[in-house]
PDB file of N, CA and C in Angstrom:
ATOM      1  N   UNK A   1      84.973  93.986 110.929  1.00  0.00           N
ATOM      2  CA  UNK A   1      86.413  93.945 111.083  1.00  0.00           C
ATOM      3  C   UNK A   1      86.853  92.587 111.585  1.00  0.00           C
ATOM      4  N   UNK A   2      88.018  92.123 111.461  1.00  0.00           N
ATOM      5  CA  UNK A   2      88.841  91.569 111.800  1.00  0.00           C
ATOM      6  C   UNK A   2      89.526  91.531 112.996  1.00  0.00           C
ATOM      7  N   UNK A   3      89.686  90.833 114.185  1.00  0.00           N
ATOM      8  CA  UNK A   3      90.485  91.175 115.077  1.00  0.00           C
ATOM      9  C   UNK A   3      91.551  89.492 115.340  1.00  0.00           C
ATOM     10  N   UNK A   4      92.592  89.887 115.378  1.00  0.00           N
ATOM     11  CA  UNK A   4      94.278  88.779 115.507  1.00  0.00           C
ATOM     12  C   UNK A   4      94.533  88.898 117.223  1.00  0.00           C
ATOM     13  N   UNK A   5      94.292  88.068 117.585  1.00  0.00           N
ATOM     14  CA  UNK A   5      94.881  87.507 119.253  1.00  0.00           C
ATOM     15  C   UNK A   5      96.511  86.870 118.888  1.00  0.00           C
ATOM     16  N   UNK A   6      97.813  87.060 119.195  1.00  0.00           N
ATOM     17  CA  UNK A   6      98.631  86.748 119.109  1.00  0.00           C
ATOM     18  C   UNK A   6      98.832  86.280 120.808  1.00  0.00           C
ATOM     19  N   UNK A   7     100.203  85.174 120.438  1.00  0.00           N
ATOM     20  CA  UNK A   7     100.201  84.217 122.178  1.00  0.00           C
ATOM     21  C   UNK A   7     101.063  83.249 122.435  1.00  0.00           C
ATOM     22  N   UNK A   8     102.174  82.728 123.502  1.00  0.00           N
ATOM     23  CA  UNK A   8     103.166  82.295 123.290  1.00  0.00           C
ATOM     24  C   UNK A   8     104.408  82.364 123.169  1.00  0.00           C
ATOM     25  N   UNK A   9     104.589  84.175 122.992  1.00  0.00           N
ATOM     26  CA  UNK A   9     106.023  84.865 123.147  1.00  0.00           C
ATOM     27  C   UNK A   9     106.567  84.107 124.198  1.00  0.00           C
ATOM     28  N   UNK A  10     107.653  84.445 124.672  1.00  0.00           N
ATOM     29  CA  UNK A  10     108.288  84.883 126.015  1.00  0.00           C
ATOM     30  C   UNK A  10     110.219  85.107 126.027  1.00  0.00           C
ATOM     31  N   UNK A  11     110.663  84.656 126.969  1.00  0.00           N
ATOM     32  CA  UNK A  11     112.310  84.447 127.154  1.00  0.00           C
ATOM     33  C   UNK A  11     112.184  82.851 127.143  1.00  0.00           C
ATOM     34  N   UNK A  12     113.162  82.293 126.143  1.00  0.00           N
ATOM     35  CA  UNK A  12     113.757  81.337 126.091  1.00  0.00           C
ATOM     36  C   UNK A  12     115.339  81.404 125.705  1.00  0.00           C
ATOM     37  N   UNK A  13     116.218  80.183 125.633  1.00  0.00           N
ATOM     38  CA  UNK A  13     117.857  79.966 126.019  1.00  0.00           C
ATOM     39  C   UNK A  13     117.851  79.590 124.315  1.00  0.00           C
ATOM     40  N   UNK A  14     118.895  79.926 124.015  1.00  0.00           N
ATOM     41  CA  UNK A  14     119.469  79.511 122.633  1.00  0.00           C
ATOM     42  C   UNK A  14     119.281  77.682 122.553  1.00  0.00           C
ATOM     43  N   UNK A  15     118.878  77.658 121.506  1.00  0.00           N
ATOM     44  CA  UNK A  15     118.609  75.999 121.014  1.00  0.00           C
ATOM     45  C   UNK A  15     117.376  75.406 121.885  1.00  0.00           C
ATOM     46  N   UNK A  16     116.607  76.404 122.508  1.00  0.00           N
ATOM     47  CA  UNK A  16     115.229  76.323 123.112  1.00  0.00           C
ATOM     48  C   UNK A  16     114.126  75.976 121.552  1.00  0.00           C
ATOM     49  N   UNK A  17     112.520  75.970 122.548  1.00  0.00           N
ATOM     50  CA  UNK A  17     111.851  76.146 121.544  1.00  0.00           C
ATOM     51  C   UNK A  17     110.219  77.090 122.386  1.00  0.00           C
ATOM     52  N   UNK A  18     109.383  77.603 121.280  1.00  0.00           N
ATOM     53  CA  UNK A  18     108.600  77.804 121.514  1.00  0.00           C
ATOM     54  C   UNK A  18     107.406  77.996 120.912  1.00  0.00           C
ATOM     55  N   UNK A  19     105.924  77.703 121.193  1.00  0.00           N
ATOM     56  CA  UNK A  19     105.191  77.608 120.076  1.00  0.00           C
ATOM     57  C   UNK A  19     104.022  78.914 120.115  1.00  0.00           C
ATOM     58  N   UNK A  20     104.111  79.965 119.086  1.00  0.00           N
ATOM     59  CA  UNK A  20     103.138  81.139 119.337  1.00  0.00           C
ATOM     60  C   UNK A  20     101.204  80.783 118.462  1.00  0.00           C
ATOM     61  N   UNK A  21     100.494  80.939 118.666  1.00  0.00           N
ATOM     62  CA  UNK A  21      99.454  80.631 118.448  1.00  0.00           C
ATOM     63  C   UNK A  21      98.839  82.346 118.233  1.00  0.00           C
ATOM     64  N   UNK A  22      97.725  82.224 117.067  1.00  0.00           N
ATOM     65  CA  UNK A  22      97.339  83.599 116.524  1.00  0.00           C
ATOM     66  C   UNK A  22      95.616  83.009 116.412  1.00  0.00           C
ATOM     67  N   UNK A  23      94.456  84.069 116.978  1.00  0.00           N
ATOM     68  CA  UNK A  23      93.494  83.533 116.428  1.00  0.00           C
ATOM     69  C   UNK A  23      92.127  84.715 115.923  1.00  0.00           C
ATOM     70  N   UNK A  24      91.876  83.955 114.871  1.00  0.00           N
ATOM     71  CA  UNK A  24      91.395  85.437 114.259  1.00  0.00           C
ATOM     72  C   UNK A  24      89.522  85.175 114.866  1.00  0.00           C
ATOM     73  N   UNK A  25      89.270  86.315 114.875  1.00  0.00           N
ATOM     74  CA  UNK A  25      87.969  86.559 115.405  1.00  0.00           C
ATOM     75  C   UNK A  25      87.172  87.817 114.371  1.00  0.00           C
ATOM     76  N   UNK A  26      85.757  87.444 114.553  1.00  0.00           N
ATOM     77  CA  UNK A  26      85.040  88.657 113.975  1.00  0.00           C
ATOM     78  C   UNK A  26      84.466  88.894 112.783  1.00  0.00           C
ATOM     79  N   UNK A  27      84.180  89.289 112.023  1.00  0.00           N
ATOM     80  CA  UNK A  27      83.467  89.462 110.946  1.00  0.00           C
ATOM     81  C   UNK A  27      84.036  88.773 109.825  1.00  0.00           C
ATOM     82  N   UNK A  28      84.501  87.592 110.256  1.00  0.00           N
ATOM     83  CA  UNK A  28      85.137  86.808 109.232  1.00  0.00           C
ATOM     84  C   UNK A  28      84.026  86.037 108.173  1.00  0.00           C
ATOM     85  N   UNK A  29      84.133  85.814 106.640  1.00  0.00           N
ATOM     86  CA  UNK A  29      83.554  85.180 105.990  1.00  0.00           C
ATOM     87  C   UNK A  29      84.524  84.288 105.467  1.00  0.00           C
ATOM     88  N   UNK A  30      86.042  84.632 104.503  1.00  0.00           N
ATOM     89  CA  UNK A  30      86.648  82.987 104.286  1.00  0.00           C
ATOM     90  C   UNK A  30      88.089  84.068 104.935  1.00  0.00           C
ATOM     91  N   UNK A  31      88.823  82.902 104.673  1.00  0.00           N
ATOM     92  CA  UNK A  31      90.448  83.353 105.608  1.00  0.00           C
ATOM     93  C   UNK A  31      90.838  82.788 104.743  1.00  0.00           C
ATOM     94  N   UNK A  32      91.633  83.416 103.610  1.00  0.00           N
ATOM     95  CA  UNK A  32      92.737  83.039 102.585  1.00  0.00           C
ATOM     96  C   UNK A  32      94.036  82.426 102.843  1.00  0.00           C
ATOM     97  N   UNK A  33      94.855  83.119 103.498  1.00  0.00           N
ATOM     98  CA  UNK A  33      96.176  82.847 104.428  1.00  0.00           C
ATOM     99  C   UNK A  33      96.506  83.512 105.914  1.00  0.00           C
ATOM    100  N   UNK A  34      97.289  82.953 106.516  1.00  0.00           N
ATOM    101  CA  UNK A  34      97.574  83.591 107.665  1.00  0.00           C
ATOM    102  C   UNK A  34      99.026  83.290 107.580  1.00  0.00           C
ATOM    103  N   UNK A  35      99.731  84.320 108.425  1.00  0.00           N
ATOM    104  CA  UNK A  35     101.285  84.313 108.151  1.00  0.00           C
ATOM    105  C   UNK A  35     101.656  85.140 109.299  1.00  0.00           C
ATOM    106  N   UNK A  36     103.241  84.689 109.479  1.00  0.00           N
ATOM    107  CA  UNK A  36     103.962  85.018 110.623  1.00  0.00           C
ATOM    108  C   UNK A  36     104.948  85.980 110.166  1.00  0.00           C
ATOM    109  N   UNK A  37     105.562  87.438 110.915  1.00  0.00           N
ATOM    110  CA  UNK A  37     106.387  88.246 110.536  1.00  0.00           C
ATOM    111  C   UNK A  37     106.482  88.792 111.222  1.00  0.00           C
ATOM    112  N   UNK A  38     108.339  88.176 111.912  1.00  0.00           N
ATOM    113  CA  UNK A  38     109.049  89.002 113.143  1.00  0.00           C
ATOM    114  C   UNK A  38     109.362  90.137 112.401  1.00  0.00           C
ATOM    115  N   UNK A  39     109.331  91.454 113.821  1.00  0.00           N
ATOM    116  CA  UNK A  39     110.129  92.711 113.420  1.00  0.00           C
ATOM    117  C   UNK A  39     111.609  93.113 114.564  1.00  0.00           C
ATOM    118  N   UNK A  40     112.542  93.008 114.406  1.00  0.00           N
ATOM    119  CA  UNK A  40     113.285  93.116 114.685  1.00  0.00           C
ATOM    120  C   UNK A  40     113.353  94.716 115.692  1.00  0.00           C
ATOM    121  N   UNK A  41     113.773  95.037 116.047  1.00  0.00           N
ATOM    122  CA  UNK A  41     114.279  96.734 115.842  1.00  0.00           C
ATOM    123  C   UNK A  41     115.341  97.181 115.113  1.00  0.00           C
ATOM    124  N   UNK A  42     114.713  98.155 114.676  1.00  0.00           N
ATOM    125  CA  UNK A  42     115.245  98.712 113.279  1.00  0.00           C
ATOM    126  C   UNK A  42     115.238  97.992 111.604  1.00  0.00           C
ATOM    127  N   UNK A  43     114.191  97.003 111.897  1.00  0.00           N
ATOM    128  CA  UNK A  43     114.501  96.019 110.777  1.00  0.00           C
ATOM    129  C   UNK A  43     112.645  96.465 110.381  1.00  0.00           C
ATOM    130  N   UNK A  44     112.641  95.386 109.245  1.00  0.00           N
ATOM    131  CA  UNK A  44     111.097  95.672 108.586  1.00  0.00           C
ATOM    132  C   UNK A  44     110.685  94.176 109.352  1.00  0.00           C
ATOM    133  N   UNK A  45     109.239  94.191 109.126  1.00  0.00           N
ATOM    134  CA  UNK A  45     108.748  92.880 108.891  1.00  0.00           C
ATOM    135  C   UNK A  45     108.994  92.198 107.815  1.00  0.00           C
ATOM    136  N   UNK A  46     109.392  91.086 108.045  1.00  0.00           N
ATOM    137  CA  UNK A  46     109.568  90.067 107.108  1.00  0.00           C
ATOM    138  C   UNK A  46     109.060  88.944 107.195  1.00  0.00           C
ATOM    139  N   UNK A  47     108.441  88.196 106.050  1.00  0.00           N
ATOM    140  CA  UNK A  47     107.609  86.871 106.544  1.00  0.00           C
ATOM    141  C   UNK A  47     108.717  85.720 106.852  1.00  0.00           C
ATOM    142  N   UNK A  48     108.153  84.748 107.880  1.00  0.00           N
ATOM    143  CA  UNK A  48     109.091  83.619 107.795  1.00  0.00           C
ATOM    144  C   UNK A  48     107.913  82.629 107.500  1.00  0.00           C
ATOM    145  N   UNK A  49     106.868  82.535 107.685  1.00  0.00           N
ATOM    146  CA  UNK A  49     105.912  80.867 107.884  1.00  0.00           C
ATOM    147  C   UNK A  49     104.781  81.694 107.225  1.00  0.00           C
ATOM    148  N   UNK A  50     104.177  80.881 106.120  1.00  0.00           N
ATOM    149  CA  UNK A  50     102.464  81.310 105.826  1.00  0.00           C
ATOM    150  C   UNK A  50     101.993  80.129 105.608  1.00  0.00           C
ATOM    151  N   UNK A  51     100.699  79.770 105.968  1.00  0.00           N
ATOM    152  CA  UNK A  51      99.762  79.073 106.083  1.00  0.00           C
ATOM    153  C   UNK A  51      98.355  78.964 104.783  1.00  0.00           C
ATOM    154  N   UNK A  52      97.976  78.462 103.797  1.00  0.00           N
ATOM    155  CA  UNK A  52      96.991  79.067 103.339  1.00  0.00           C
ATOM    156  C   UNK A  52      95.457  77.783 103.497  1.00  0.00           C
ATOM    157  N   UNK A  53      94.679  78.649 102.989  1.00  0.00           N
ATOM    158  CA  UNK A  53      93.767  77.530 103.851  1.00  0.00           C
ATOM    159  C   UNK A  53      93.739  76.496 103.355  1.00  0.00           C
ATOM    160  N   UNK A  54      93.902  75.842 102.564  1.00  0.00           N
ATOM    161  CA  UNK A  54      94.271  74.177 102.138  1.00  0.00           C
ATOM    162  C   UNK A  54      95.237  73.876 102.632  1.00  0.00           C
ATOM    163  N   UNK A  55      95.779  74.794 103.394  1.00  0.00           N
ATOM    164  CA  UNK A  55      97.044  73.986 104.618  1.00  0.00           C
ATOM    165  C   UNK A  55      98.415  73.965 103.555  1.00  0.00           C
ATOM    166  N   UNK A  56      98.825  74.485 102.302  1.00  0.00           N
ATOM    167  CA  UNK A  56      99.886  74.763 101.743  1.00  0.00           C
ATOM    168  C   UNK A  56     100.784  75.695 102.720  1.00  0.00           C
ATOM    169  N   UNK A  57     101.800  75.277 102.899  1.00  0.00           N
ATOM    170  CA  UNK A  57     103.139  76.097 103.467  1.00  0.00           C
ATOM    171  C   UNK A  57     104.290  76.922 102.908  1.00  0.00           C
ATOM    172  N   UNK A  58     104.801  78.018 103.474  1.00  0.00           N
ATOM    173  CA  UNK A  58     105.946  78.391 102.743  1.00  0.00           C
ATOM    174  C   UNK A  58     106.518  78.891 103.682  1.00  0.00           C
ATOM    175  N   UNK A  59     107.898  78.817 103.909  1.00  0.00           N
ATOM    176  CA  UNK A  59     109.080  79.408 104.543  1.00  0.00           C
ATOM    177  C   UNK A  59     110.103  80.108 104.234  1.00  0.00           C
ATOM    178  N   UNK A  60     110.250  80.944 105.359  1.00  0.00           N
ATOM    179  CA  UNK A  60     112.066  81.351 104.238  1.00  0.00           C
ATOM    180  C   UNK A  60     113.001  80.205 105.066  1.00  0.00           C
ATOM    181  N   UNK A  61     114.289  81.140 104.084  1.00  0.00           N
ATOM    182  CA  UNK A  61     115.694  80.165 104.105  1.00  0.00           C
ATOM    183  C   UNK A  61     116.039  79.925 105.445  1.00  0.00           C
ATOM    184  N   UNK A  62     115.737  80.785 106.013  1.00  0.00           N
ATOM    185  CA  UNK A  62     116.581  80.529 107.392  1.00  0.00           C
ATOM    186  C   UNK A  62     115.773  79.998 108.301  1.00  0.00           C
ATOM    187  N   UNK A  63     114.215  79.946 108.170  1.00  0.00           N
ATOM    188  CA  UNK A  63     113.554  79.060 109.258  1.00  0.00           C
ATOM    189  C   UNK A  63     113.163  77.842 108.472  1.00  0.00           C
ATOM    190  N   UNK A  64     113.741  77.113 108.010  1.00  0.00           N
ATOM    191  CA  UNK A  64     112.614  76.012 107.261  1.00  0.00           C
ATOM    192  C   UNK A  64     112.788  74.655 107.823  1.00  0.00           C
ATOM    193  N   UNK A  65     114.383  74.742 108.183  1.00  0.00           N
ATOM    194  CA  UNK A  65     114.164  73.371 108.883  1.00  0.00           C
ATOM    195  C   UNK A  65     114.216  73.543 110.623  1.00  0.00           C
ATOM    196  N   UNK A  66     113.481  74.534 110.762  1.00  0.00           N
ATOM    197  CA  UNK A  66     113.695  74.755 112.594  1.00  0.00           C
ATOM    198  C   UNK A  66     112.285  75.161 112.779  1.00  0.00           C
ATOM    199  N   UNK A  67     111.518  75.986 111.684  1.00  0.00           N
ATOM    200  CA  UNK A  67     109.744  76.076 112.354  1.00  0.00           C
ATOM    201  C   UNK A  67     108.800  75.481 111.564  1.00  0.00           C
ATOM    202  N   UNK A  68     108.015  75.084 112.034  1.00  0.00           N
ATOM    203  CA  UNK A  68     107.000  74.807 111.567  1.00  0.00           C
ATOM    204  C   UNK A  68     105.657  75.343 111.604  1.00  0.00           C
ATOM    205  N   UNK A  69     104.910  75.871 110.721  1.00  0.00           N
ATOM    206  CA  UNK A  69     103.366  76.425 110.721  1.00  0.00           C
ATOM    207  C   UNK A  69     102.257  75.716 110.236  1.00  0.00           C
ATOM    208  N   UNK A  70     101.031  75.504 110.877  1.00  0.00           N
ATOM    209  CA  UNK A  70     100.124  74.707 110.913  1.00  0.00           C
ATOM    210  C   UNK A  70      98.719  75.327 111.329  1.00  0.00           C
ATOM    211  N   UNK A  71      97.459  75.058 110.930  1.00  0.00           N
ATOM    212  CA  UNK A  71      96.464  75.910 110.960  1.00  0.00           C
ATOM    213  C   UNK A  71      95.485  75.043 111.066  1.00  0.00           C
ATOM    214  N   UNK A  72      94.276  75.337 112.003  1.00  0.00           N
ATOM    215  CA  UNK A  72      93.213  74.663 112.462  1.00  0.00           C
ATOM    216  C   UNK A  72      91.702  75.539 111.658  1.00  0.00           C
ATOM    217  N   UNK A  73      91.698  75.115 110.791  1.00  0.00           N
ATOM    218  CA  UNK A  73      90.542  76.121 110.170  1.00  0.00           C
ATOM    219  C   UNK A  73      89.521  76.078 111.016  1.00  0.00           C
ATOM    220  N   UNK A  74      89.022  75.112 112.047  1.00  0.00           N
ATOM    221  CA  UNK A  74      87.452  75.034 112.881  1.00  0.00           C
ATOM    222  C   UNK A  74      87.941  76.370 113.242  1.00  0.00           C
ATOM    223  N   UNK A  75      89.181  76.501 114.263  1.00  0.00           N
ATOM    224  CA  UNK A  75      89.181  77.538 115.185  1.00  0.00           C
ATOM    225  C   UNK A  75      89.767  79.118 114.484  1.00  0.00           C
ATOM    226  N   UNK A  76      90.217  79.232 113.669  1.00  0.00           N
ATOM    227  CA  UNK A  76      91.009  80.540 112.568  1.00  0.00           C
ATOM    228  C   UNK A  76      91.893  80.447 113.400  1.00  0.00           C
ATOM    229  N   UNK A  77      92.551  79.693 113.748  1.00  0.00           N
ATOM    230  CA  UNK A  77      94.080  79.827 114.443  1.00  0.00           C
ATOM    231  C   UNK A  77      95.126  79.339 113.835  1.00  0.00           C
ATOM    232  N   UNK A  78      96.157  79.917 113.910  1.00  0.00           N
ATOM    233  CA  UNK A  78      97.536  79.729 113.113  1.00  0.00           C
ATOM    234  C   UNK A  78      98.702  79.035 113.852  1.00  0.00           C
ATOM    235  N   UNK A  79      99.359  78.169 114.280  1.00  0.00           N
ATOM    236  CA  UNK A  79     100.644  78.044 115.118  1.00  0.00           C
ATOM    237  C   UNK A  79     101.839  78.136 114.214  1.00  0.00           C
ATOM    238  N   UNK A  80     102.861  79.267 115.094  1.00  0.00           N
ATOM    239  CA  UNK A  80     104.543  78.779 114.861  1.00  0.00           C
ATOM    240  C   UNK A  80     104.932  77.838 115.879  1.00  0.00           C
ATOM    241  N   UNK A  81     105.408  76.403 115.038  1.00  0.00           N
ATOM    242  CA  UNK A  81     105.997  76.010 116.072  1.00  0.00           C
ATOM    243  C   UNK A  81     107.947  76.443 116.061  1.00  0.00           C
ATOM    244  N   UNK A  82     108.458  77.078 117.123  1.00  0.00           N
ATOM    245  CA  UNK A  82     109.943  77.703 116.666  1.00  0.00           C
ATOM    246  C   UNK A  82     110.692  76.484 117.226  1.00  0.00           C
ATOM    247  N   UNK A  83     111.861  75.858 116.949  1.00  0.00           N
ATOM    248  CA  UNK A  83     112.507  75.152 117.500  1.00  0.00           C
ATOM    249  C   UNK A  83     114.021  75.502 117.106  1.00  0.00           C
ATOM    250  N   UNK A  84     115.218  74.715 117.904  1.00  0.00           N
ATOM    251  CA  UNK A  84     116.218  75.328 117.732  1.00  0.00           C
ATOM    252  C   UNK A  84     116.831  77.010 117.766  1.00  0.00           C
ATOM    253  N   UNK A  85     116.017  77.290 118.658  1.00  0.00           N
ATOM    254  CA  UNK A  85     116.071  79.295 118.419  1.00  0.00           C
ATOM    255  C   UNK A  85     117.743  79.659 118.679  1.00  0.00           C
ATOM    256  N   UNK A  86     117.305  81.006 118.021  1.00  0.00           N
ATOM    257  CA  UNK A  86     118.789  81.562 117.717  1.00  0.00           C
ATOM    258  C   UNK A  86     118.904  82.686 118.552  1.00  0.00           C
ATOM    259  N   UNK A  87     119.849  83.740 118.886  1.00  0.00           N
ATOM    260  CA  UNK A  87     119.373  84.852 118.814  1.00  0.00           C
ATOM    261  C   UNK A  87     118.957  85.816 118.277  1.00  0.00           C
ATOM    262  N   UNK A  88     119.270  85.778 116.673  1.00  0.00           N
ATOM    263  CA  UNK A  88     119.020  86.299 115.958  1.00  0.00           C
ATOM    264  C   UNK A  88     117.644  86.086 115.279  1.00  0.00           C
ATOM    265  N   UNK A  89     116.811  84.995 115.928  1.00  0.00           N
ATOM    266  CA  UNK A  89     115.022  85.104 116.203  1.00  0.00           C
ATOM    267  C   UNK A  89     114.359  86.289 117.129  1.00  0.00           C
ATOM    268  N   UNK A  90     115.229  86.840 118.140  1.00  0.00           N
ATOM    269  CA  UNK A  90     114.782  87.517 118.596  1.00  0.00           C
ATOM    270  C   UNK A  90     113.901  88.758 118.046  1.00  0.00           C
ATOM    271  N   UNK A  91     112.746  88.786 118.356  1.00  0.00           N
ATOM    272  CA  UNK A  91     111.660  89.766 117.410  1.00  0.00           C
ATOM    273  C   UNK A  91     110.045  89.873 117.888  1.00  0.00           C
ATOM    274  N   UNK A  92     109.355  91.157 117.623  1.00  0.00           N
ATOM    275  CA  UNK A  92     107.996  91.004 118.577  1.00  0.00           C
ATOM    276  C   UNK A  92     107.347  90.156 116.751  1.00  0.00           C
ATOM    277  N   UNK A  93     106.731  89.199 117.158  1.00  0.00           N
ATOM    278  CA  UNK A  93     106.216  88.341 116.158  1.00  0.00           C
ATOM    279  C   UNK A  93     104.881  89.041 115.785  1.00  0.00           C
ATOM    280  N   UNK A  94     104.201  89.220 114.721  1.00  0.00           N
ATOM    281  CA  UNK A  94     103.242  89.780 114.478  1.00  0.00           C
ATOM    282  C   UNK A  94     102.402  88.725 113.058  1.00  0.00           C
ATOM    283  N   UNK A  95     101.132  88.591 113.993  1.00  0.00           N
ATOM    284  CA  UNK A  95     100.014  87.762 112.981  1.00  0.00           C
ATOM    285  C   UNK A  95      99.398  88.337 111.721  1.00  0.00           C
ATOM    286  N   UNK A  96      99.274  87.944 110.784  1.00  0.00           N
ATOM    287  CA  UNK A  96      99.015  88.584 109.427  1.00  0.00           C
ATOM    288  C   UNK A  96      97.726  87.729 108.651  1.00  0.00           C
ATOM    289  N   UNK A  97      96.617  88.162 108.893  1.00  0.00           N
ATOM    290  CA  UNK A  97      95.483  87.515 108.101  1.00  0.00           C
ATOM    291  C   UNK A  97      95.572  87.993 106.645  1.00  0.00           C
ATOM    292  N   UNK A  98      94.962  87.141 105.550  1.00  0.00           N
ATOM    293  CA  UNK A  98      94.451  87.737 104.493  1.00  0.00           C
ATOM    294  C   UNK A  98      92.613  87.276 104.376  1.00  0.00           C
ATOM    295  N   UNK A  99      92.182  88.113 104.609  1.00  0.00           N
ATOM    296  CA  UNK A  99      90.492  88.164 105.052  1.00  0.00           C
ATOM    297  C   UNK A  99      89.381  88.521 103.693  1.00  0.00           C
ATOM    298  N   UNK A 100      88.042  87.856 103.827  1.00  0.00           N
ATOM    299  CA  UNK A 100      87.080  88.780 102.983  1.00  0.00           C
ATOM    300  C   UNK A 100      85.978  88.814 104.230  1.00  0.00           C
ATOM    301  N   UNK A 101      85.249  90.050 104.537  1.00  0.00           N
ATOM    302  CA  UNK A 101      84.461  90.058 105.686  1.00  0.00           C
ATOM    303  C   UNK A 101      82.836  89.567 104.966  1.00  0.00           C
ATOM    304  N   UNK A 102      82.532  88.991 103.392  1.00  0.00           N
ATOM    305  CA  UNK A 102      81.342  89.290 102.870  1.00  0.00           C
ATOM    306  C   UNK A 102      81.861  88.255 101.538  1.00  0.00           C
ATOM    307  N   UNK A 103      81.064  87.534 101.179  1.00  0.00           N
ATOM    308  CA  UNK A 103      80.614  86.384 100.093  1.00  0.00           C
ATOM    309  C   UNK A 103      81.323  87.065  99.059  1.00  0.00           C
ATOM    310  N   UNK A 104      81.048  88.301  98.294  1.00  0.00           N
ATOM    311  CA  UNK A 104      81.627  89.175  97.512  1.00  0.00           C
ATOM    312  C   UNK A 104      82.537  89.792  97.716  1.00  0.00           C
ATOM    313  N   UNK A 105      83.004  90.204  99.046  1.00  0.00           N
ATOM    314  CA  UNK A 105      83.661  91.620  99.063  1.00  0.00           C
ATOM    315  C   UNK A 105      84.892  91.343  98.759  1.00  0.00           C
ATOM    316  N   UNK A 106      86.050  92.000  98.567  1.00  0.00           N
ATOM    317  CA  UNK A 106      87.023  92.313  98.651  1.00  0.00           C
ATOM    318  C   UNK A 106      88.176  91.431  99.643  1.00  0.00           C
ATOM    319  N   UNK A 107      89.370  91.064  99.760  1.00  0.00           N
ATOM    320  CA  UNK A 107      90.166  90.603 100.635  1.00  0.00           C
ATOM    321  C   UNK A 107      91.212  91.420 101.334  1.00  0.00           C
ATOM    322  N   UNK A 108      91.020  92.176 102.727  1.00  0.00           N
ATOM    323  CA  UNK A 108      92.199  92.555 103.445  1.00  0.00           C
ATOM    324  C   UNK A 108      93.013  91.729 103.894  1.00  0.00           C
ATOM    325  N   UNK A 109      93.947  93.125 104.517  1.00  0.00           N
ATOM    326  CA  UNK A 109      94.810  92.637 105.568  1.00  0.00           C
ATOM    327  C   UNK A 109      94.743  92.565 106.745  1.00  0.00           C
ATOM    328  N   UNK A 110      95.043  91.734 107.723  1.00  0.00           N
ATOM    329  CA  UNK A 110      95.079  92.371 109.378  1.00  0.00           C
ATOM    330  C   UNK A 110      96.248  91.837 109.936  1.00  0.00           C
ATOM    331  N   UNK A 111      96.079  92.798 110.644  1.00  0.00           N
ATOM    332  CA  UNK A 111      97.297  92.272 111.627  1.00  0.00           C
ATOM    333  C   UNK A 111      97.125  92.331 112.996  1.00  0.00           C
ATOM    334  N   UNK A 112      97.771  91.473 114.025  1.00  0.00           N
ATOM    335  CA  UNK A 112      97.572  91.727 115.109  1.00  0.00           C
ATOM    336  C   UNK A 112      98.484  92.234 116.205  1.00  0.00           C
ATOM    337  N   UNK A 113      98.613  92.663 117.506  1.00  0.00           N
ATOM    338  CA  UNK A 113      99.489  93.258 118.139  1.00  0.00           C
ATOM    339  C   UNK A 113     101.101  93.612 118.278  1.00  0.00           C
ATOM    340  N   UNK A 114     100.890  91.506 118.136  1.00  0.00           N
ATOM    341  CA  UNK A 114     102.924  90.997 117.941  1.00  0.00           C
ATOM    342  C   UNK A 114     102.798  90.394 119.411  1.00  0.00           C
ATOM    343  N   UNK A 115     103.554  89.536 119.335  1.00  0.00           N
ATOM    344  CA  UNK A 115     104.164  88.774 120.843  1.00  0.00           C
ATOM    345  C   UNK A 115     105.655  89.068 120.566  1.00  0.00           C
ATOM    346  N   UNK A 116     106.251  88.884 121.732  1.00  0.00           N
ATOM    347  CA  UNK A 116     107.746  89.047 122.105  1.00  0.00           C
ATOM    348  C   UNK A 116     108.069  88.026 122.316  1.00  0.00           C
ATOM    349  N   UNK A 117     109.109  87.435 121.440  1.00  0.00           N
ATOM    350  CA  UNK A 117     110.498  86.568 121.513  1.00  0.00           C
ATOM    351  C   UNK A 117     111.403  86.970 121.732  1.00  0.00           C
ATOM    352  N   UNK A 118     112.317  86.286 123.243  1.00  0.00           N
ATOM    353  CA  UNK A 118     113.131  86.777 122.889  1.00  0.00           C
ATOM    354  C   UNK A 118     114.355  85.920 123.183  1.00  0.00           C
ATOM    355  N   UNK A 119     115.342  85.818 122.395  1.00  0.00           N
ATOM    356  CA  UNK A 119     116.145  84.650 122.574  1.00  0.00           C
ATOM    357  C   UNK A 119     117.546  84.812 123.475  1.00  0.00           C
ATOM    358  N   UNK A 120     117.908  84.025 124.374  1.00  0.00           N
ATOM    359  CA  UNK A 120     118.927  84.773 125.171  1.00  0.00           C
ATOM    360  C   UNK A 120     120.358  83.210 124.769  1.00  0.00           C
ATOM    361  N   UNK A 121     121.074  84.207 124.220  1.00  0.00           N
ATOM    362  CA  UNK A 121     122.409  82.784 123.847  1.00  0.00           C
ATOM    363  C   UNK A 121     123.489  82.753 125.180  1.00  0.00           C
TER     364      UNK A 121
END
């Protein structure tokens, strides 16, 4: 298995910033992508930042010129960096591997706990 350490939440002030860090551990053989997806309450997860391992990026519309995501393959760690926060960032952030645990096998998903953002305007 797979296990996601998420890290970095907390309370910050509108037009703050903060940077969450994700790191994958465990029966890892390659790490395809890793990706970021606040959940709101009452809302779904939705991706904002993915990472893939040649370091290609993608964002949505509304974070692209305020976060940035970046990935250290030595360590399987992922960073959001958030800047300019809104309140409407407010969300427990949740880490999203795409994994194969075996030379052959197959590629999951994982996910990890979520950290809490939360933005106060």
């Amino acid at each position: 298995q797979v296990q996601l350490v998420e890290s970095g939440g907390g309370l910050v002030q509108a037009g703050g910033s903060l940077r969450l860090s994700c790191t994958a551990s465990g029966s890892i053989f390659r790490l395809s992508k890793m990706a970021w997806y606040p959940q709101a309450p009452g809302n779904q997860r939705e991706l904002v930042a993915g990472v893939k391992s040649g370091g290609s990026t993608n964002y949505a519309d509304s974070v692209k010129v305020r976060f940035t995501s970046s990935k250290d393959n030595a360590k399987n760690t992922v960073y959001l960096q958030m800047n300019s926060l809104k309140s409407e960032d407010t969300a427990v952030y949740y880490c999203n591997a795409i994994a194969s645990t075996s030379d052959s096998g197959p590629y999951f998903s994982f996910w990890g706990q979520g950290t809490q953002v939360t933005v106060s305007s």
